[in-house]
N, C-alpha and C. Protein backbone atom coordinates (compact mmCIF):
# COMPACT_ATOMS: atom_id res chain seq x y z
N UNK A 1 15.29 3.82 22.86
CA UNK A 1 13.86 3.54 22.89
C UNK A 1 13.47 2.81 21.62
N UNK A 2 12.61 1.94 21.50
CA UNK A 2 12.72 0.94 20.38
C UNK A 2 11.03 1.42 20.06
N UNK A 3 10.90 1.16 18.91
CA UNK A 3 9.61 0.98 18.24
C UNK A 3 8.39 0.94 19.02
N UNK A 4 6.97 1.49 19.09
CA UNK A 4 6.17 1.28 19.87
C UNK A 4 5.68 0.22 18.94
N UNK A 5 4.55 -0.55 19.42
CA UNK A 5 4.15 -1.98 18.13
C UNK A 5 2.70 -0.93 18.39
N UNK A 6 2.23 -1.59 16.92
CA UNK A 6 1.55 -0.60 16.18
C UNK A 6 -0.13 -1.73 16.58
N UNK A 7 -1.03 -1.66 17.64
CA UNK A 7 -1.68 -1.69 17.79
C UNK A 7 -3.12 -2.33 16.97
N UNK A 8 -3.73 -3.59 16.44
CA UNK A 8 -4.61 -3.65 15.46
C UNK A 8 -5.78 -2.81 15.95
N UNK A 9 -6.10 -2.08 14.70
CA UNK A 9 -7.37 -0.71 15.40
C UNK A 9 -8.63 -1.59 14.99
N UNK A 10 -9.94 -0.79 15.98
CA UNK A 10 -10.92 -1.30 16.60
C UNK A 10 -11.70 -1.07 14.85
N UNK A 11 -13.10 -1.51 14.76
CA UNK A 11 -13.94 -1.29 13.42
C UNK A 11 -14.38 -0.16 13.29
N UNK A 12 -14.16 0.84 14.44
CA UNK A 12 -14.72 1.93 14.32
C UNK A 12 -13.73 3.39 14.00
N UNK A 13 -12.53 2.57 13.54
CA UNK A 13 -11.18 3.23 13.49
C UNK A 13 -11.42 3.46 11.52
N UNK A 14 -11.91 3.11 10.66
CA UNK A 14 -11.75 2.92 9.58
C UNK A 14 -13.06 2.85 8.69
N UNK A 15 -13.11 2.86 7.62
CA UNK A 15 -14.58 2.46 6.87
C UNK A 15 -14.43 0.75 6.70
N UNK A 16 -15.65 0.84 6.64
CA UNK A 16 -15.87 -0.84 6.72
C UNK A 16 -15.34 -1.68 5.39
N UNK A 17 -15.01 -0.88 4.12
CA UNK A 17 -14.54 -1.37 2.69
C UNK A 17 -13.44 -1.91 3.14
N UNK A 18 -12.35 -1.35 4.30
CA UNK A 18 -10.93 -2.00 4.05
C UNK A 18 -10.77 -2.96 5.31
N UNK A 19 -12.25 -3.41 5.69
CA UNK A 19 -11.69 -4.55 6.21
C UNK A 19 -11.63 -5.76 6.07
N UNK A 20 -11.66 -5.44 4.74
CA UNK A 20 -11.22 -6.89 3.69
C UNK A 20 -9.58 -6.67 3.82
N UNK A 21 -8.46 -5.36 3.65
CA UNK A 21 -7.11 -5.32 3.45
C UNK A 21 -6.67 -5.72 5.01
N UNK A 22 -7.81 -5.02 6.25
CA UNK A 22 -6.98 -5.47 7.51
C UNK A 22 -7.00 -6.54 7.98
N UNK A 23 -7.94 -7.42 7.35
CA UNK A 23 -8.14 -9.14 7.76
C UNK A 23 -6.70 -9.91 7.00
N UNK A 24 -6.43 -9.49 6.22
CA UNK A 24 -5.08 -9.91 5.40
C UNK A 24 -3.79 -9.85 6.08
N UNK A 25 -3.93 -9.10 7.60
CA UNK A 25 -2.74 -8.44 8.07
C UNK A 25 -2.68 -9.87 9.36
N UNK A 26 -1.61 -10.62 9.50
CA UNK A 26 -1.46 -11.32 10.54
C UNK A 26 -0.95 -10.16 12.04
N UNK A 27 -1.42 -10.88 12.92
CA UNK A 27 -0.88 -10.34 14.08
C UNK A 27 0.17 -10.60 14.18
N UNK A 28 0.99 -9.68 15.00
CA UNK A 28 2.38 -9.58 15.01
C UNK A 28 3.10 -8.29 15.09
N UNK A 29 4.68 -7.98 14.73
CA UNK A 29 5.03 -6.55 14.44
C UNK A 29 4.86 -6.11 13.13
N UNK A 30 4.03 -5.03 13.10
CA UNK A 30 3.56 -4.50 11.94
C UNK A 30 4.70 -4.12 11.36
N UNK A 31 5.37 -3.15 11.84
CA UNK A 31 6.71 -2.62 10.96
C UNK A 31 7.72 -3.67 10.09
N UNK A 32 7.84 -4.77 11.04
CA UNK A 32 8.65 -5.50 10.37
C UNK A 32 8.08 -6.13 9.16
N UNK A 33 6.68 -6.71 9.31
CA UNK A 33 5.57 -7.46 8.20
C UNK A 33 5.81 -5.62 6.90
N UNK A 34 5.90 -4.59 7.40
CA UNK A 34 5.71 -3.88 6.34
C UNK A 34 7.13 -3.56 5.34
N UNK A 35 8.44 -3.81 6.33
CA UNK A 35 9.58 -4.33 6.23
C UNK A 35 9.41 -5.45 5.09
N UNK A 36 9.27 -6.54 5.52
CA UNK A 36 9.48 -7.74 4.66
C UNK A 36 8.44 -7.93 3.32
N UNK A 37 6.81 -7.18 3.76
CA UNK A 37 6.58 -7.26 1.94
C UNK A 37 7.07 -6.86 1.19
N UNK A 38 8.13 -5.46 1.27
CA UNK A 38 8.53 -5.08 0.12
C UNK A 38 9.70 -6.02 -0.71
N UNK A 39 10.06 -6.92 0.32
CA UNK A 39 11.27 -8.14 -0.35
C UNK A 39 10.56 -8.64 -1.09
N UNK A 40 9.58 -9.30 0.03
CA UNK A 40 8.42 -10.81 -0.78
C UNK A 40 7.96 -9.74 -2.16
N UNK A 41 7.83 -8.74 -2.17
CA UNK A 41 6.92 -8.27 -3.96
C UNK A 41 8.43 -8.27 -4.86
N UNK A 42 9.28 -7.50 -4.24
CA UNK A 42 10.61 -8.06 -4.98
C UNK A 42 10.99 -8.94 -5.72
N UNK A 43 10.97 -9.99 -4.87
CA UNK A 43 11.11 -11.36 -5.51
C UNK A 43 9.98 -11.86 -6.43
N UNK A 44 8.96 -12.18 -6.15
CA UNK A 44 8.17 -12.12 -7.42
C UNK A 44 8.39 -11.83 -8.29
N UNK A 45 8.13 -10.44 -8.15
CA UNK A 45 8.80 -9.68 -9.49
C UNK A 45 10.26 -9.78 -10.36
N UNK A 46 10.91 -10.24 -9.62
CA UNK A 46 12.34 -10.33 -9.84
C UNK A 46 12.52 -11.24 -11.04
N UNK A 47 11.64 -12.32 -11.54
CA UNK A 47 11.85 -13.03 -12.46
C UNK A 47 11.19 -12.52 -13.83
N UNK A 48 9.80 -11.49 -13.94
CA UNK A 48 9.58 -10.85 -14.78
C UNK A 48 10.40 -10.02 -15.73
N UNK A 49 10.02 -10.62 -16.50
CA UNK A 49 11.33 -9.85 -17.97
C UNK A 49 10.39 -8.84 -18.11
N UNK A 50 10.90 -7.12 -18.79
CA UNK A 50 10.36 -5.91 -19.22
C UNK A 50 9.35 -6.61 -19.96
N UNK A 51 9.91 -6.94 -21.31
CA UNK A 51 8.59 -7.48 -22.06
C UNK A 51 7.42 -7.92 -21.55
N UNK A 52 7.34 -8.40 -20.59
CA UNK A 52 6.13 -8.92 -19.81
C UNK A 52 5.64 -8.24 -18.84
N UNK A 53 6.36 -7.05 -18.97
CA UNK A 53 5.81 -6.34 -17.13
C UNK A 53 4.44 -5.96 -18.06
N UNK A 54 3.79 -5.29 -19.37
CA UNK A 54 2.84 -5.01 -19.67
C UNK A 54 1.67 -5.68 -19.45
N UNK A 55 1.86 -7.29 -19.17
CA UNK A 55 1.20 -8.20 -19.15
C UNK A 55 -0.78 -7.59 -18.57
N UNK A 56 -1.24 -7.85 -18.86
CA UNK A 56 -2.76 -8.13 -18.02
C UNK A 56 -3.28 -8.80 -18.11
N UNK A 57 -4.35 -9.73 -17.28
CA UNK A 57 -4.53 -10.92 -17.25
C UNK A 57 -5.88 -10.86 -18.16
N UNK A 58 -6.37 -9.67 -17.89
CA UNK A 58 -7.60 -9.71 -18.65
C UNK A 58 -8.33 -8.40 -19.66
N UNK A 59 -8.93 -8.03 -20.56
CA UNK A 59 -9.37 -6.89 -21.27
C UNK A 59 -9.76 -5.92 -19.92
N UNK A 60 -8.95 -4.70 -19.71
CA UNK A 60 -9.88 -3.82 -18.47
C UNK A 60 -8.80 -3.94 -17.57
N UNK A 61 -8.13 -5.10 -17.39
CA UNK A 61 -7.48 -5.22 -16.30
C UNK A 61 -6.06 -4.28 -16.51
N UNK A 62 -5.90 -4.07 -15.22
CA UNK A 62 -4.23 -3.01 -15.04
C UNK A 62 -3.09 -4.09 -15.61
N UNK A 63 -2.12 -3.87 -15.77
CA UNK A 63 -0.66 -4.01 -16.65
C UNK A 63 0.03 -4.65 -14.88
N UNK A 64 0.62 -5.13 -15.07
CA UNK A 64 1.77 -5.72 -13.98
C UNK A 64 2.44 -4.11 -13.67
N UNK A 65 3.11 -3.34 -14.41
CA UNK A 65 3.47 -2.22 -14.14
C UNK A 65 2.29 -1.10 -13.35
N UNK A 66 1.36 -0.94 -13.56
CA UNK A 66 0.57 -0.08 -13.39
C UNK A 66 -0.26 -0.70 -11.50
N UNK A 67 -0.34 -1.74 -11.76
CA UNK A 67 -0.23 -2.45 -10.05
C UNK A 67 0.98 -2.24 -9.35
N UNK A 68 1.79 -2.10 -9.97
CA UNK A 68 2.92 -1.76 -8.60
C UNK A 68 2.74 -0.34 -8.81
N UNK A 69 2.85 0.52 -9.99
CA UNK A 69 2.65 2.13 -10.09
C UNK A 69 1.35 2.60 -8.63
N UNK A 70 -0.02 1.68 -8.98
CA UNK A 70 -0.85 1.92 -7.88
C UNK A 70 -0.49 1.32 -6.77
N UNK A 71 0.14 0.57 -6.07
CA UNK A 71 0.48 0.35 -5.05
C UNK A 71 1.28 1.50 -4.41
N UNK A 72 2.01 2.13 -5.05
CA UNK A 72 3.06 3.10 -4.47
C UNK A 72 2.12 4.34 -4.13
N UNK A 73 1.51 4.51 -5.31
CA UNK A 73 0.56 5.52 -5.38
C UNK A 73 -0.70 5.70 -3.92
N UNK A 74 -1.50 4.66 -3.64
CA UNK A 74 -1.84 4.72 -2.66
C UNK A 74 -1.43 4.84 -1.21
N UNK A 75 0.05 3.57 -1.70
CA UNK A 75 0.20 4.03 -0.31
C UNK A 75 0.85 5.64 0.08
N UNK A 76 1.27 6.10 -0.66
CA UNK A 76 1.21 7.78 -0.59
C UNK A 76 0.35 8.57 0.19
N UNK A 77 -0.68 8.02 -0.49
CA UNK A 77 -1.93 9.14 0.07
C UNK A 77 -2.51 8.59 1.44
N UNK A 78 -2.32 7.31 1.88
CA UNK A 78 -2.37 6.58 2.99
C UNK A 78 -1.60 7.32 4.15
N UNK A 79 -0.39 7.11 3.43
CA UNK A 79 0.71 8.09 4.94
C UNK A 79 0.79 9.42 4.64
N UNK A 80 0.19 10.13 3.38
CA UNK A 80 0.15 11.49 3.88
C UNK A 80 -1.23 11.66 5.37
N UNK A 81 -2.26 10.93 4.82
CA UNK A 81 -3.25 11.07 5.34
C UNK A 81 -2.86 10.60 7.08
N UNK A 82 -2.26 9.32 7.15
CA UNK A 82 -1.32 9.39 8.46
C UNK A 82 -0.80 10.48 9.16
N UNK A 83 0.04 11.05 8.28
CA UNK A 83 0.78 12.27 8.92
C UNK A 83 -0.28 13.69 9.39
N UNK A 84 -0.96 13.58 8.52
CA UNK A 84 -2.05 14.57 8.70
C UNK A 84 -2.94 14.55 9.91
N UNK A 85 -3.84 13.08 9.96
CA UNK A 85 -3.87 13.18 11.25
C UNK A 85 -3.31 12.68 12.74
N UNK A 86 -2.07 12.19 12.39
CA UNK A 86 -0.97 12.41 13.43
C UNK A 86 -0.26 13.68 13.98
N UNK A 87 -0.60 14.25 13.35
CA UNK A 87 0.07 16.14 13.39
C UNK A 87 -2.03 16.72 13.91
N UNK A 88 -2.99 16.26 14.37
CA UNK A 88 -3.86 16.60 14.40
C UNK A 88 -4.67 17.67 13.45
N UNK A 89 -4.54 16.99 11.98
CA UNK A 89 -5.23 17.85 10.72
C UNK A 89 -7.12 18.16 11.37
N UNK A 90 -7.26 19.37 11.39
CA UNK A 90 -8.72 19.53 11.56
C UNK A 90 -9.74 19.44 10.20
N UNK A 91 -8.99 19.51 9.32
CA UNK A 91 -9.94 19.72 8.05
C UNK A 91 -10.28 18.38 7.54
N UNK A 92 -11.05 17.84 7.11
CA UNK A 92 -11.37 16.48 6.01
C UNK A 92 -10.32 16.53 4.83
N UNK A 93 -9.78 15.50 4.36
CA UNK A 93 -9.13 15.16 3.11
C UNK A 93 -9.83 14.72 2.40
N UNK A 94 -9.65 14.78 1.08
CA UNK A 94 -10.54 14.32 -0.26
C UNK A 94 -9.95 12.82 0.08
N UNK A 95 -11.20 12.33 -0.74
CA UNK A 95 -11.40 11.05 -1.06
C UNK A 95 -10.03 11.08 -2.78
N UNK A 96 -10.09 9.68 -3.64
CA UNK A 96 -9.09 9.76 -4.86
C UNK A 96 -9.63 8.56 -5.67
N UNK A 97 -10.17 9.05 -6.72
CA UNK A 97 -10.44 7.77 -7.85
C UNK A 97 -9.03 6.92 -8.10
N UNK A 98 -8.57 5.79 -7.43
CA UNK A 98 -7.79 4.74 -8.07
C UNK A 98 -7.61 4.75 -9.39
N UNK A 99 -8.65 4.09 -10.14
CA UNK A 99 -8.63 4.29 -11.62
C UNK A 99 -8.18 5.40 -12.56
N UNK A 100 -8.30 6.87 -12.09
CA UNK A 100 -7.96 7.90 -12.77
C UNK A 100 -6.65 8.43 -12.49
N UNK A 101 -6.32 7.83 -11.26
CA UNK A 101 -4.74 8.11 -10.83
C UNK A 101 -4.48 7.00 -11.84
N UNK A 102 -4.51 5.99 -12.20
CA UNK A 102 -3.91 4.85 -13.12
C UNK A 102 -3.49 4.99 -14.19
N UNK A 103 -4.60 5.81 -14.35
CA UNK A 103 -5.19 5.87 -16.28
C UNK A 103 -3.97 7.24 -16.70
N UNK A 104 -3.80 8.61 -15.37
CA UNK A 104 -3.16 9.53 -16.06
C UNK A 104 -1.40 9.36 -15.68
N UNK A 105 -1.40 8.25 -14.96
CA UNK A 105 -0.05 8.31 -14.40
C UNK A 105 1.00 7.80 -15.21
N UNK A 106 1.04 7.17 -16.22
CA UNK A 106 1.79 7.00 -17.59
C UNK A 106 2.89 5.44 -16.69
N UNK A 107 2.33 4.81 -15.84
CA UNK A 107 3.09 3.86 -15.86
C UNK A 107 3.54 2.75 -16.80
N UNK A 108 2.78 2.75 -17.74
CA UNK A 108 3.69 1.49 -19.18
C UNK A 108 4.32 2.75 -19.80
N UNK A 109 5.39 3.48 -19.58
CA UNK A 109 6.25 4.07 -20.33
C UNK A 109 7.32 4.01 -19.76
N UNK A 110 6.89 3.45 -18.02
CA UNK A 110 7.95 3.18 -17.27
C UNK A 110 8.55 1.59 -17.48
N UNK A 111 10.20 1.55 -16.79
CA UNK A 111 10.80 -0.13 -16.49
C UNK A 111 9.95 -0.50 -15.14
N UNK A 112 9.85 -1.11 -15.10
CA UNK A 112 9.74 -2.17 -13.88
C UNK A 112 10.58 -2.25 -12.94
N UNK A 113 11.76 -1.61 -13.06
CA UNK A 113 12.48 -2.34 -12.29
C UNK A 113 12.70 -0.63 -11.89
N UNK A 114 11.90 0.45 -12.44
CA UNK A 114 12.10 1.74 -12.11
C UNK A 114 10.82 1.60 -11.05
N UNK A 115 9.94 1.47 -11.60
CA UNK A 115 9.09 1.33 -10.58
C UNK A 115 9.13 0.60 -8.88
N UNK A 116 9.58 -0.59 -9.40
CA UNK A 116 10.02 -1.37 -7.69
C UNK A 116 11.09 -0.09 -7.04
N UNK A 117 12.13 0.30 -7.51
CA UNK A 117 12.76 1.04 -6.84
C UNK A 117 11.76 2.02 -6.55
N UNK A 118 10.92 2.40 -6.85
CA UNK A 118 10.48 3.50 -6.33
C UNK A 118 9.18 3.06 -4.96
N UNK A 119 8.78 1.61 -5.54
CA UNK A 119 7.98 1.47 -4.20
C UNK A 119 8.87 1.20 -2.89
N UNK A 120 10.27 0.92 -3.39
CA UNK A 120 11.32 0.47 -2.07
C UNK A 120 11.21 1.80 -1.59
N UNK A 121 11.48 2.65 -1.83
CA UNK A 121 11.80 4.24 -1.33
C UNK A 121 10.36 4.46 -0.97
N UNK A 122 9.06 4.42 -1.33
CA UNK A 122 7.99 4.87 -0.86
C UNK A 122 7.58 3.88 0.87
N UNK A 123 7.84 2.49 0.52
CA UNK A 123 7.55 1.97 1.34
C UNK A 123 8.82 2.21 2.85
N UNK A 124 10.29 2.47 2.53
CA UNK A 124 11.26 2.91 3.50
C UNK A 124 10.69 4.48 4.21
N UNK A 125 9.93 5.29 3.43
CA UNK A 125 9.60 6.37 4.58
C UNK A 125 8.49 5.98 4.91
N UNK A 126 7.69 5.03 4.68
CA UNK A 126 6.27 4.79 5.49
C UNK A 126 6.97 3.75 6.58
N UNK A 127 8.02 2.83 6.52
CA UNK A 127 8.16 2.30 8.19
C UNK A 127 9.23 3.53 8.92
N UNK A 128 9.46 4.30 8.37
CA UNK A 128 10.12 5.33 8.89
C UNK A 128 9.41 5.84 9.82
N UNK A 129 8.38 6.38 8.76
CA UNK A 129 7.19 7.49 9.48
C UNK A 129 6.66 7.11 10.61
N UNK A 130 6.38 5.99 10.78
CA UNK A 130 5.14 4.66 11.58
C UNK A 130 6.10 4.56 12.82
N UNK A 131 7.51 4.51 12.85
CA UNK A 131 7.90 4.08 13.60
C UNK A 131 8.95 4.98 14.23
N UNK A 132 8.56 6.00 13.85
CA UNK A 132 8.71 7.40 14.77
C UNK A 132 7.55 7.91 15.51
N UNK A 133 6.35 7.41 15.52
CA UNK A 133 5.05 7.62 16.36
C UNK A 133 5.17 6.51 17.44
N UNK A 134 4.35 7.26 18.40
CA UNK A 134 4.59 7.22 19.71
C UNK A 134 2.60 6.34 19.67
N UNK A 135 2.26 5.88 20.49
CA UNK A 135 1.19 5.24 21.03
C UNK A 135 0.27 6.10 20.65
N UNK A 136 -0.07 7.40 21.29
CA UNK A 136 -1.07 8.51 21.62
C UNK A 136 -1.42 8.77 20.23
N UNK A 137 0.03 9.20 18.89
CA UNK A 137 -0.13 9.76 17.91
C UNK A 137 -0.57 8.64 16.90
N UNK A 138 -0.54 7.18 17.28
CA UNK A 138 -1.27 5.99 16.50
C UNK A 138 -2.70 6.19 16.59
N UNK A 139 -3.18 6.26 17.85
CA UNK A 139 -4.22 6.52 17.48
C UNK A 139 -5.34 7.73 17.42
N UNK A 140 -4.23 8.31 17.23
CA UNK A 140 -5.17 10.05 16.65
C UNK A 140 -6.21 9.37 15.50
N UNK A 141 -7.63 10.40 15.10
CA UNK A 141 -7.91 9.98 14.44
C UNK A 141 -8.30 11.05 13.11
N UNK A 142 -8.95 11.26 12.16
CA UNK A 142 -8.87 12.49 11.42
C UNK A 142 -10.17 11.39 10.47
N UNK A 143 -10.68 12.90 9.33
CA UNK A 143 -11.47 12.24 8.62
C UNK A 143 -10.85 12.29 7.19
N UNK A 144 -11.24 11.47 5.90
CA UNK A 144 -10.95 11.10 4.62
C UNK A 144 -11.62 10.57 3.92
N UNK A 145 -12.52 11.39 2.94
CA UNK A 145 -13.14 10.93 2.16
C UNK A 145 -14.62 10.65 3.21
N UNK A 146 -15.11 11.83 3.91
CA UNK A 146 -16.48 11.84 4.75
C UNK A 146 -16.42 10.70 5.38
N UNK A 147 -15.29 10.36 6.00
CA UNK A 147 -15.39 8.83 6.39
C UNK A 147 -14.20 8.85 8.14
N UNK A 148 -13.96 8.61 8.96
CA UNK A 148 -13.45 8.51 9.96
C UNK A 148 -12.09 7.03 9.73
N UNK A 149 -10.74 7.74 10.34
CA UNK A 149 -9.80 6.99 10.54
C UNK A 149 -8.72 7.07 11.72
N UNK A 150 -8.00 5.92 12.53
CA UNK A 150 -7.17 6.51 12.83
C UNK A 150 -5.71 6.13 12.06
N UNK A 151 -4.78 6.65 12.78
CA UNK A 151 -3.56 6.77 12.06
C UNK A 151 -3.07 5.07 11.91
N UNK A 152 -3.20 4.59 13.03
CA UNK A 152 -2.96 3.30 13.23
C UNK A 152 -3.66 2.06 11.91
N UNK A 153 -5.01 2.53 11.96
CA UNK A 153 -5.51 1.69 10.63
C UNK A 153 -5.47 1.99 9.60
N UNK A 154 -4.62 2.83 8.90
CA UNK A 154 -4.39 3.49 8.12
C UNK A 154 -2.81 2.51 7.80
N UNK A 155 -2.64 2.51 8.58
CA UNK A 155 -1.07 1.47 8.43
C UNK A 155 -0.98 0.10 8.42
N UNK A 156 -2.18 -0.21 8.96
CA UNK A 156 -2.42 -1.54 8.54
C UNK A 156 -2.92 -2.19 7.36
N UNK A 157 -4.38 -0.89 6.71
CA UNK A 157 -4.60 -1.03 5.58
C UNK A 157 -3.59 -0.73 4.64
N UNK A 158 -2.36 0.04 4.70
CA UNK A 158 -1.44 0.04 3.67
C UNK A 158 -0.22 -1.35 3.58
N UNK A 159 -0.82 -2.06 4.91
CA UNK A 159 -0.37 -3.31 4.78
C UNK A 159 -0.96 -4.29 4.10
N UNK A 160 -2.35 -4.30 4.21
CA UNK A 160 -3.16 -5.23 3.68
C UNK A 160 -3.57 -4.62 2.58
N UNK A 161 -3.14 -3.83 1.61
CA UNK A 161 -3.74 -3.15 0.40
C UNK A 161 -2.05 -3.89 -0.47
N UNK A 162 -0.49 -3.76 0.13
CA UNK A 162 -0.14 -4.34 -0.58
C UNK A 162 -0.38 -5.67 -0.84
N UNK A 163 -0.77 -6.45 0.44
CA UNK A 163 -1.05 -8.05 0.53
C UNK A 163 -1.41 -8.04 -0.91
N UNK A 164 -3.08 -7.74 -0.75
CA UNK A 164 -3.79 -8.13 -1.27
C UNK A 164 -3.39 -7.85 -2.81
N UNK A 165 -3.00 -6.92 -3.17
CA UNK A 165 -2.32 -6.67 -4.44
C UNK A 165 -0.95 -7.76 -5.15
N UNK A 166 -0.13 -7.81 -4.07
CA UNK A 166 0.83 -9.37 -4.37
C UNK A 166 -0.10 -10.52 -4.52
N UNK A 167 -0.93 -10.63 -3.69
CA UNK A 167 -1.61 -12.44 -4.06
C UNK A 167 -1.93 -11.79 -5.64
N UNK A 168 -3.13 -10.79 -5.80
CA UNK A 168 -3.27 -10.90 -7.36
C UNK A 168 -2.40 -11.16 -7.86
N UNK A 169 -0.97 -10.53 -8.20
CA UNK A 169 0.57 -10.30 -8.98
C UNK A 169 0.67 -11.75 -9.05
N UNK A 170 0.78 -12.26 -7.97
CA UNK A 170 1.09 -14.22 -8.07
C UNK A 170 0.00 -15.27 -8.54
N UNK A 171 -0.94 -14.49 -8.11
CA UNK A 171 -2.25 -15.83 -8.90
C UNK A 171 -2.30 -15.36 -10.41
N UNK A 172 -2.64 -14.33 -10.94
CA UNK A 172 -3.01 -13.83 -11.79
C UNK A 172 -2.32 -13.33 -13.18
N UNK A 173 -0.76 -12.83 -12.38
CA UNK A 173 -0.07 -12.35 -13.37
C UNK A 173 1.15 -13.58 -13.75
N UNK A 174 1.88 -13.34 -12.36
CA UNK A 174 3.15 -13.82 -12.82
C UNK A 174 2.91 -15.29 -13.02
N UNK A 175 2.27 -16.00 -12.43
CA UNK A 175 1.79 -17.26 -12.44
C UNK A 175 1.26 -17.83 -14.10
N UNK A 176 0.62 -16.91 -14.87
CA UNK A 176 0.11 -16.92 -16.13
C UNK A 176 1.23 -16.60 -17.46
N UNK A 177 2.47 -15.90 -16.39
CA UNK A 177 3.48 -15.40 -18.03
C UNK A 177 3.85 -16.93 -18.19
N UNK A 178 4.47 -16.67 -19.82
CA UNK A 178 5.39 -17.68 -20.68
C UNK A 178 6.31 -18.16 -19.93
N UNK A 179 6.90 -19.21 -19.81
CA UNK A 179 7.86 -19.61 -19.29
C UNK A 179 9.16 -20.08 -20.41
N UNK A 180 9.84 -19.11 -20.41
CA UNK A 180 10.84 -18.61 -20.78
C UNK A 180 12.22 -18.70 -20.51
């Protein structure tokens, strides 16, 4: 039995903030598109020397390290929140300040190249997870953060939350280091 394809969910599947990340998502097979960003951020990254992973483009702005640290990071709480209401969670999940997960998570003490390994492994059990659900359990739906989701847009926004995070990495960061 092969993969069910993961359905683009309706506007009423999600809060209206992330449909700036699901407009980012081309049609197509989701699993595989969630498959292949983790190469495409790879490579990018792949030419960044340590010295430069600290980089930020601007006063305020996150570190090259601390964008991939939050990328992993969210998408965490994305597919727990998946699993939760794929397993039909009755209770609401908290909402999560981005910024304060950032600020206490000590990512510039980390390599870079510790970090990508770790979004490879975060992002390998989220097409895992996704693609052990069946149709019915895509679109279960559950609430997060007083707000309504189903499981299905929840996987798309963790598609379009990395997008959107690589275009920054390439306009902003890597695009701006020394060339070396």
């Amino acid at each position: 039995m092969g993969a069910v394809k993961i359905e683009r969910p309706a506007p009423d599947e999600y809060d209206p903030y992330y449909q700036r990340y699901i407009d980012q998502v081309a049609d197509g097979d989701l699993l595989e598109l969630l498959r292949r960003q983790v190469e495409e951020t790879a490579t990018l990254l792949a030419g960044v020397k340590e010295r430069d992973a600290g980089f930020r483009y601007a006063e305020g702005k996150w570190s090259i390290r601390e964008v991939v640290g939050h990328v992993s990071d969210v998408e965490r709480i994305f597919v727990y929140r998946a699993l939760c209401f794929a397993r039909r969670e009755r209770g609401g999940l908290p909402g999560f300040e981005e910024d304060d997960y950032v600020a206490n998570a000590k990512f510039s003490s980390r390599p870079l190249g510790d970090l990508m390994a770790e979004f490879r492994a975060v992002r390998a059990a989220t097409t895992a997870f996704f693609g052990g659900l069946d149709s019915e359990e895509l679109r279960r739906k559950g609430t997060a953060n007083n707000r309504p989701y189903s499981v299905r847009a929840l996987a798309y926004i963790i598609a379009g939350h990395e997008r959107h995070h690589t275009r920054i990495l390439a306009e902003r960061y890597v695009g701006a280091l020394p060339r070396t």
